[in-house]
C-alpha atoms as a PDB file:
ATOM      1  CA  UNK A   1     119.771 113.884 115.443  1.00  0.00           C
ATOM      2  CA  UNK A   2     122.094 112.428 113.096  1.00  0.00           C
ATOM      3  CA  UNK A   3     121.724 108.227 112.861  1.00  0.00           C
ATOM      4  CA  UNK A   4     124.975 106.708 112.962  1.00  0.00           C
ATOM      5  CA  UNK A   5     125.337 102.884 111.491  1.00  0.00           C
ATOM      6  CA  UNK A   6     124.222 100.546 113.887  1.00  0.00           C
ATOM      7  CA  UNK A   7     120.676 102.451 113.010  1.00  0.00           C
ATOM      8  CA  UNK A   8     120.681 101.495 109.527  1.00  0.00           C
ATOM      9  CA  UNK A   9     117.550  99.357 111.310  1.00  0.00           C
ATOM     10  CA  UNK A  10     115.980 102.013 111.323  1.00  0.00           C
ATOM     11  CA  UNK A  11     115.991 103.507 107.491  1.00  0.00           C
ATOM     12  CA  UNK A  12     113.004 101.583 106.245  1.00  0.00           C
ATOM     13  CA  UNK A  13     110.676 103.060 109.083  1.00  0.00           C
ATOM     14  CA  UNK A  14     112.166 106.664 108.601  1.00  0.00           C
ATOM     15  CA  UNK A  15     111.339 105.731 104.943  1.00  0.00           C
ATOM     16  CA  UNK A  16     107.608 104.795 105.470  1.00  0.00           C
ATOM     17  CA  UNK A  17     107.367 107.653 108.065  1.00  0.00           C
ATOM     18  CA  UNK A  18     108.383 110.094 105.547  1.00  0.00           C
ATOM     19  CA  UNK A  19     105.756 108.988 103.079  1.00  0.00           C
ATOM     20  CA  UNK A  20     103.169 109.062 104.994  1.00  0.00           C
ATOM     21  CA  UNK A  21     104.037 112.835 105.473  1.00  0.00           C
ATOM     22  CA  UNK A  22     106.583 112.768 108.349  1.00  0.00           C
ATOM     23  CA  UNK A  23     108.948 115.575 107.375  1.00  0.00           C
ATOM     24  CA  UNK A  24     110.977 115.506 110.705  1.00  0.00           C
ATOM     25  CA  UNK A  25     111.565 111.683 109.263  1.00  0.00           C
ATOM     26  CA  UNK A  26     112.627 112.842 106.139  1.00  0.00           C
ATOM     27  CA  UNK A  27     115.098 115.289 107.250  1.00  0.00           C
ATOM     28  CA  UNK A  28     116.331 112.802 109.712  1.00  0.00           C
ATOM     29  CA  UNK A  29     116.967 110.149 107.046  1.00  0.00           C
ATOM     30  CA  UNK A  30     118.250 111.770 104.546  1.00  0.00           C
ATOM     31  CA  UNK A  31     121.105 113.139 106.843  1.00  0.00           C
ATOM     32  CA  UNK A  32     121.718 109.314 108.078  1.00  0.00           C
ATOM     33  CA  UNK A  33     122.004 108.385 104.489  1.00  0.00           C
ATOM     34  CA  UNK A  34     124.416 111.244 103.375  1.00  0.00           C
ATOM     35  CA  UNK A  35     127.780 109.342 104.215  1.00  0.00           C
ATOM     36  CA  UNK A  36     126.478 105.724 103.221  1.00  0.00           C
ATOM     37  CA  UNK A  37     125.388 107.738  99.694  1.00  0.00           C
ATOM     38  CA  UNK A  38     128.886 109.447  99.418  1.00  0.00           C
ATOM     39  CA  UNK A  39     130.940 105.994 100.502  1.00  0.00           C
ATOM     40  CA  UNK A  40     129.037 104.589  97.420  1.00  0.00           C
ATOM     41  CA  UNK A  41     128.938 106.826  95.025  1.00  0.00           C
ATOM     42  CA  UNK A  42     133.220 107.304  95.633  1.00  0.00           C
ATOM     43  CA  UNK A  43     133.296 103.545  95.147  1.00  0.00           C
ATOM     44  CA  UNK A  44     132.043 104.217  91.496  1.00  0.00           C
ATOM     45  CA  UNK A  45     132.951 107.776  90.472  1.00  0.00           C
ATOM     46  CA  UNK A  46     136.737 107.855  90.784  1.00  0.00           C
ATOM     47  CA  UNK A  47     136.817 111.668  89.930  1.00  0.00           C
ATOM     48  CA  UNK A  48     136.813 113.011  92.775  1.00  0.00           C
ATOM     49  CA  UNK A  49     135.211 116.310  91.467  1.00  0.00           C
ATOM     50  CA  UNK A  50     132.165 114.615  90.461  1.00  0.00           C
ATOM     51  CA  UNK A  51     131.441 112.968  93.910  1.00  0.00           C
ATOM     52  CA  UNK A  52     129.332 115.420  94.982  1.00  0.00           C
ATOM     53  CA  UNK A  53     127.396 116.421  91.732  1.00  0.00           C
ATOM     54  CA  UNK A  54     126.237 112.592  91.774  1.00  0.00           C
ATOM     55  CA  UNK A  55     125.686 112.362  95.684  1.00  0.00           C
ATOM     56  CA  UNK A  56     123.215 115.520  95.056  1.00  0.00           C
ATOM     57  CA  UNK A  57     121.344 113.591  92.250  1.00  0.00           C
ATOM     58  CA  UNK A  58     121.066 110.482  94.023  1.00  0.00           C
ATOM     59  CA  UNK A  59     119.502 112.584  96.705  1.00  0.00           C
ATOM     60  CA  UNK A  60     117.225 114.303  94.312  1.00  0.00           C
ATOM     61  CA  UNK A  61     116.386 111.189  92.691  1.00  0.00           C
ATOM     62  CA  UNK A  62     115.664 109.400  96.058  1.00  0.00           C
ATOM     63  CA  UNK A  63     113.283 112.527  97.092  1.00  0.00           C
ATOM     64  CA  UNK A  64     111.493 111.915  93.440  1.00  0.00           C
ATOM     65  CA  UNK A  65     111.054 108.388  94.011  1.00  0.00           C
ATOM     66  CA  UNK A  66     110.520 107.912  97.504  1.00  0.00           C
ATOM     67  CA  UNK A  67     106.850 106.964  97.001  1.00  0.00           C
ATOM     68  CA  UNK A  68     108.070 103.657  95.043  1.00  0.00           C
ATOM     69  CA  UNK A  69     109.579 102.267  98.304  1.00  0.00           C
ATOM     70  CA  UNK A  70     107.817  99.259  99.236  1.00  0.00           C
ATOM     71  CA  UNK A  71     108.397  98.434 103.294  1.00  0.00           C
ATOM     72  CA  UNK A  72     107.609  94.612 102.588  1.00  0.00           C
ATOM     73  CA  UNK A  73     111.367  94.551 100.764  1.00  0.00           C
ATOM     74  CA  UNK A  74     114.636  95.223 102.185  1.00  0.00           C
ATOM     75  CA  UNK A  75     115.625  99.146 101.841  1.00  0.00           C
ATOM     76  CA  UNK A  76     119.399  98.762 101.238  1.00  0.00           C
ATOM     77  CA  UNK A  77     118.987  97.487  98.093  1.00  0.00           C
ATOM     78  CA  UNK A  78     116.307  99.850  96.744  1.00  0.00           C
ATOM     79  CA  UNK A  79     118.827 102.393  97.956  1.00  0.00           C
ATOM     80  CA  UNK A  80     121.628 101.110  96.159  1.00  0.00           C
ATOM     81  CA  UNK A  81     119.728 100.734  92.774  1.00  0.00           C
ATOM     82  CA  UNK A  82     119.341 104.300  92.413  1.00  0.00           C
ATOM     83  CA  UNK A  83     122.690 105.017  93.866  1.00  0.00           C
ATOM     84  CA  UNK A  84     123.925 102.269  90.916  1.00  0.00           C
ATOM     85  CA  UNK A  85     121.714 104.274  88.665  1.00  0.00           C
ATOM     86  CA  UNK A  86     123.206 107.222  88.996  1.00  0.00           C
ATOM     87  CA  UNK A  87     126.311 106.636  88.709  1.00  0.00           C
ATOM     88  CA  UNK A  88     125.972 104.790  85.548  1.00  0.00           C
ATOM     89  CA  UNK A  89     124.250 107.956  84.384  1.00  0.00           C
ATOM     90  CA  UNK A  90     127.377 109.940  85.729  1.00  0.00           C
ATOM     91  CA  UNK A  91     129.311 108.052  84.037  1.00  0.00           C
ATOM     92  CA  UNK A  92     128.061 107.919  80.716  1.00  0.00           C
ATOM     93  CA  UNK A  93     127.767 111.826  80.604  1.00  0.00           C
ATOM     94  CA  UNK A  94     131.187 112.356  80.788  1.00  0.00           C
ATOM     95  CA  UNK A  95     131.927 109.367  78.207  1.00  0.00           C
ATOM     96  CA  UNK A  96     133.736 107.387  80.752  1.00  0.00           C
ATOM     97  CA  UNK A  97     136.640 104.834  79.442  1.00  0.00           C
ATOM     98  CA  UNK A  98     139.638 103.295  81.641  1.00  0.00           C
ATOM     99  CA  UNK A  99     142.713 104.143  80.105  1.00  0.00           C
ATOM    100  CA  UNK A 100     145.766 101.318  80.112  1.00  0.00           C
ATOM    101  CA  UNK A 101     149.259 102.521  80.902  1.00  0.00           C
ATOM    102  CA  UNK A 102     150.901  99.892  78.035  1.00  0.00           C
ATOM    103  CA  UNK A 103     154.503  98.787  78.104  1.00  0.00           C
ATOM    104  CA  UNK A 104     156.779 100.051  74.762  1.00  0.00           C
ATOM    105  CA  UNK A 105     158.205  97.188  74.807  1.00  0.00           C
ATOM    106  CA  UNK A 106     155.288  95.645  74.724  1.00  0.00           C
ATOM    107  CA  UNK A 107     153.663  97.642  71.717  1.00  0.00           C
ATOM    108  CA  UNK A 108     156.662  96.985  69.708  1.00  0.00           C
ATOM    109  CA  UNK A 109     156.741  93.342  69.757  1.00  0.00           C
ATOM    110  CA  UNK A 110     153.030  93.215  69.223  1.00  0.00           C
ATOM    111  CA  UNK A 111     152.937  95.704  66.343  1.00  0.00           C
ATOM    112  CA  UNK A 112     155.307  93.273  64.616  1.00  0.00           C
ATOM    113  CA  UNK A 113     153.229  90.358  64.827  1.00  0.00           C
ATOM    114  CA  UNK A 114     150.042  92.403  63.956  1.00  0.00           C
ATOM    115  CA  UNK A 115     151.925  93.130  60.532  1.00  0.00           C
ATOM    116  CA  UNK A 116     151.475  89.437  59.700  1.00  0.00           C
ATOM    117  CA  UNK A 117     148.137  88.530  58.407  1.00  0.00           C
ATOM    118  CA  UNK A 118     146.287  86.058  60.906  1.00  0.00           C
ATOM    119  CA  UNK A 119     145.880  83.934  57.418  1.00  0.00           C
ATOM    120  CA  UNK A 120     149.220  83.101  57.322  1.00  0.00           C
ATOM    121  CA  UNK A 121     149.059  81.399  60.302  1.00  0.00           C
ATOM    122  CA  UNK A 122     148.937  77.604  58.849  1.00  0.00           C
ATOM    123  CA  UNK A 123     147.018  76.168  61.661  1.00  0.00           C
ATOM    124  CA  UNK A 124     144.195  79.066  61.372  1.00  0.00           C
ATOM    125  CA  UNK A 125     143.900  78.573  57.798  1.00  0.00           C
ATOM    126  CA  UNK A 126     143.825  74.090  57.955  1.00  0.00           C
ATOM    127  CA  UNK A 127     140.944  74.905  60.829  1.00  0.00           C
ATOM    128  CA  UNK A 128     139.231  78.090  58.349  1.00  0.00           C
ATOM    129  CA  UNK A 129     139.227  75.033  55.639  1.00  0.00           C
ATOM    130  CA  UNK A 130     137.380  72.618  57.372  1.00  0.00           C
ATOM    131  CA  UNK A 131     134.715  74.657  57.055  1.00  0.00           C
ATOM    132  CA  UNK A 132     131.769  75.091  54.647  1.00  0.00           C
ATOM    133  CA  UNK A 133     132.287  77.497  52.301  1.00  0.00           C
ATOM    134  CA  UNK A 134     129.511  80.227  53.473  1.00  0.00           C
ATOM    135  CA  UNK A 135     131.145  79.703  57.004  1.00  0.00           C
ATOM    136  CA  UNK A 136     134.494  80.287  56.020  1.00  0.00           C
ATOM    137  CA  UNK A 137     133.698  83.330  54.127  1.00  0.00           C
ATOM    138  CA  UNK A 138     131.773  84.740  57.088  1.00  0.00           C
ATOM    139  CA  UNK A 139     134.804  84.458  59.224  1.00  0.00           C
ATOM    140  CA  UNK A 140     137.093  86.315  56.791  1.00  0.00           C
ATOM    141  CA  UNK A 141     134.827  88.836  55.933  1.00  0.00           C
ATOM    142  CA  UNK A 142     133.621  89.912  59.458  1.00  0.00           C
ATOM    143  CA  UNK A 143     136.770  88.558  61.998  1.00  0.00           C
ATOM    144  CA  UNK A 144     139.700  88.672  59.992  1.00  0.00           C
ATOM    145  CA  UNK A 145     139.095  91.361  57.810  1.00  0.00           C
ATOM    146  CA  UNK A 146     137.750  93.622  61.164  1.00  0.00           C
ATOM    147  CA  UNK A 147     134.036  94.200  58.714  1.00  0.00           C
ATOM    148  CA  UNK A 148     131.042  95.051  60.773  1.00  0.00           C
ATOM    149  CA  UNK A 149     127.781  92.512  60.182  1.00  0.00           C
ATOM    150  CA  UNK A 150     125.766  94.895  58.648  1.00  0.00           C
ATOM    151  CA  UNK A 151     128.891  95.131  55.828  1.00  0.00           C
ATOM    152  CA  UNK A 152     129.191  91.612  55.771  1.00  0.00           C
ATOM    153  CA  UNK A 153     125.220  91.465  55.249  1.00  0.00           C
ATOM    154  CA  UNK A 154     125.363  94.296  52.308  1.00  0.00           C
ATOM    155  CA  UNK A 155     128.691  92.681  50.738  1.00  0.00           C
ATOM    156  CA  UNK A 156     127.137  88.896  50.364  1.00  0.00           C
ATOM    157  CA  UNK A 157     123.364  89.752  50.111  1.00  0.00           C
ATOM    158  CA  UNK A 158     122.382  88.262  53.331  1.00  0.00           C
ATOM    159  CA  UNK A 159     120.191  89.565  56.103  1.00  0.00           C
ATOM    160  CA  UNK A 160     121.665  90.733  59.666  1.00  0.00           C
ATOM    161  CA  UNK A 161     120.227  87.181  60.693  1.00  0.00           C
ATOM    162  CA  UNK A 162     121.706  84.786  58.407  1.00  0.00           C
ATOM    163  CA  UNK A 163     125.379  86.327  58.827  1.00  0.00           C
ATOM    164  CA  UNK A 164     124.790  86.340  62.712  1.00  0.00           C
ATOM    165  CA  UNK A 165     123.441  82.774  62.194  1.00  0.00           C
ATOM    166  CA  UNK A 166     126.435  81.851  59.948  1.00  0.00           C
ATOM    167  CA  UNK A 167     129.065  83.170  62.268  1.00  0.00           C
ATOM    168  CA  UNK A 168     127.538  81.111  65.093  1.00  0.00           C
ATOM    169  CA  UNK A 169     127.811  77.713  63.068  1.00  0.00           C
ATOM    170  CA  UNK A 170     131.174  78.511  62.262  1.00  0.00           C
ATOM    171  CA  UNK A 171     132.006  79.270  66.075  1.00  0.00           C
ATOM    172  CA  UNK A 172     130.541  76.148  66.764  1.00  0.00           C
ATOM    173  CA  UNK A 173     132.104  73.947  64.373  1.00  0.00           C
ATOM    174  CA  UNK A 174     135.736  76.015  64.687  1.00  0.00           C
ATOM    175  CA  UNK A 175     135.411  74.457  68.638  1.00  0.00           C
ATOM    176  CA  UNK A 176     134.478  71.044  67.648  1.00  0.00           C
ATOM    177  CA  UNK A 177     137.483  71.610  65.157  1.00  0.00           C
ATOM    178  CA  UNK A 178     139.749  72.538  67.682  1.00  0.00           C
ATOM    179  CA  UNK A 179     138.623  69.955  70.397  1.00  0.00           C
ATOM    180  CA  UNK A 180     139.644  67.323  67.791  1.00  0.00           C
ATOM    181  CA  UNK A 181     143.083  68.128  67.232  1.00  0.00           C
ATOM    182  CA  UNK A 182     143.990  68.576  70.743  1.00  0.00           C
END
């Protein structure tokens, strides 16, 4: 018999049935949570070819883990952790990024302002000068100049702290800048 979902009430019973040996249970949940596992998983996965590879491990997974399910908290949200879980795994396999579709127009116009140095800006540069020195140079080095912090460590004989602690003051005192002049 195949649970529809007005018996979702029922999943965390089938659940504790089925660990306590109940395969009849078992069978009968996991076939009541097929579709709620596939409308989830097709939420996250957008390939549609994947669907199914992750709907299988989620299944697998919840078969493996089925003894952590504790009846005293809610089951939908146990469910949809390893569903969640999964996915993110799925994901990360295949090296998952979300492309932009980006206007030419739009590329253009901002490719010419990117050839302009942010330091010629006149109002970046009277805020980068009310700085401290150290501050100032951290800012350069690391955000203007695109350096990582472990460069920006190496280059001015700092540890990872003290430029990450730098960079923070200057953040800090770049906003109290800023709120002044507006």
């Amino acid at each position: 018999m195949v649970l529809n979902d007005r018996d979702k009430q029922q999943w965390p019973a089938l659940m504790v049935q089925a660990q306590r040996g109940s395969q009849q249970a078992y069978e009968r949940l996991l076939r009541a949570l097929l579709p709620a596992i596939r409308a989830q998983v097709s939420q996250q996965i957008y390939d549609r070819s994947q669907v199914e590879d992750v709907v299988q491990d989620v299944l697998l997974t919840l078969h493996r883990v089925r003894h952590t399910y504790d009846s005293d908290y809610p089951f939908m949200p146990w469910l949809q952790a390893i569903i969640r879980a999964r996915c993110i795994d799925a994901l990360r396999r295949q090296g998952y990024r979300r492309y932009e579709v980006v206007d030419d127009d739009y590329c253009e116009a901002s490719s010419t302002a990117e050839s302009q140095p942010l330091t010629d800006d006149p109002q970046l540069r009277h805020y980068l000068q009310q700085l401290p020195a150290r501050q100032r140079e951290m800012v350069e080095f690391v955000h203007l100049n695109e350096k990582s912090l472990a460069e920006a460590a190496s280059h001015h004989q700092l540890s990872l702290s003290a430029v990450k602690s730098l960079l923070h003051r200057a953040l800090v005192n770049l906003r109290r800048i800023g709120a002044k002049h507006e």
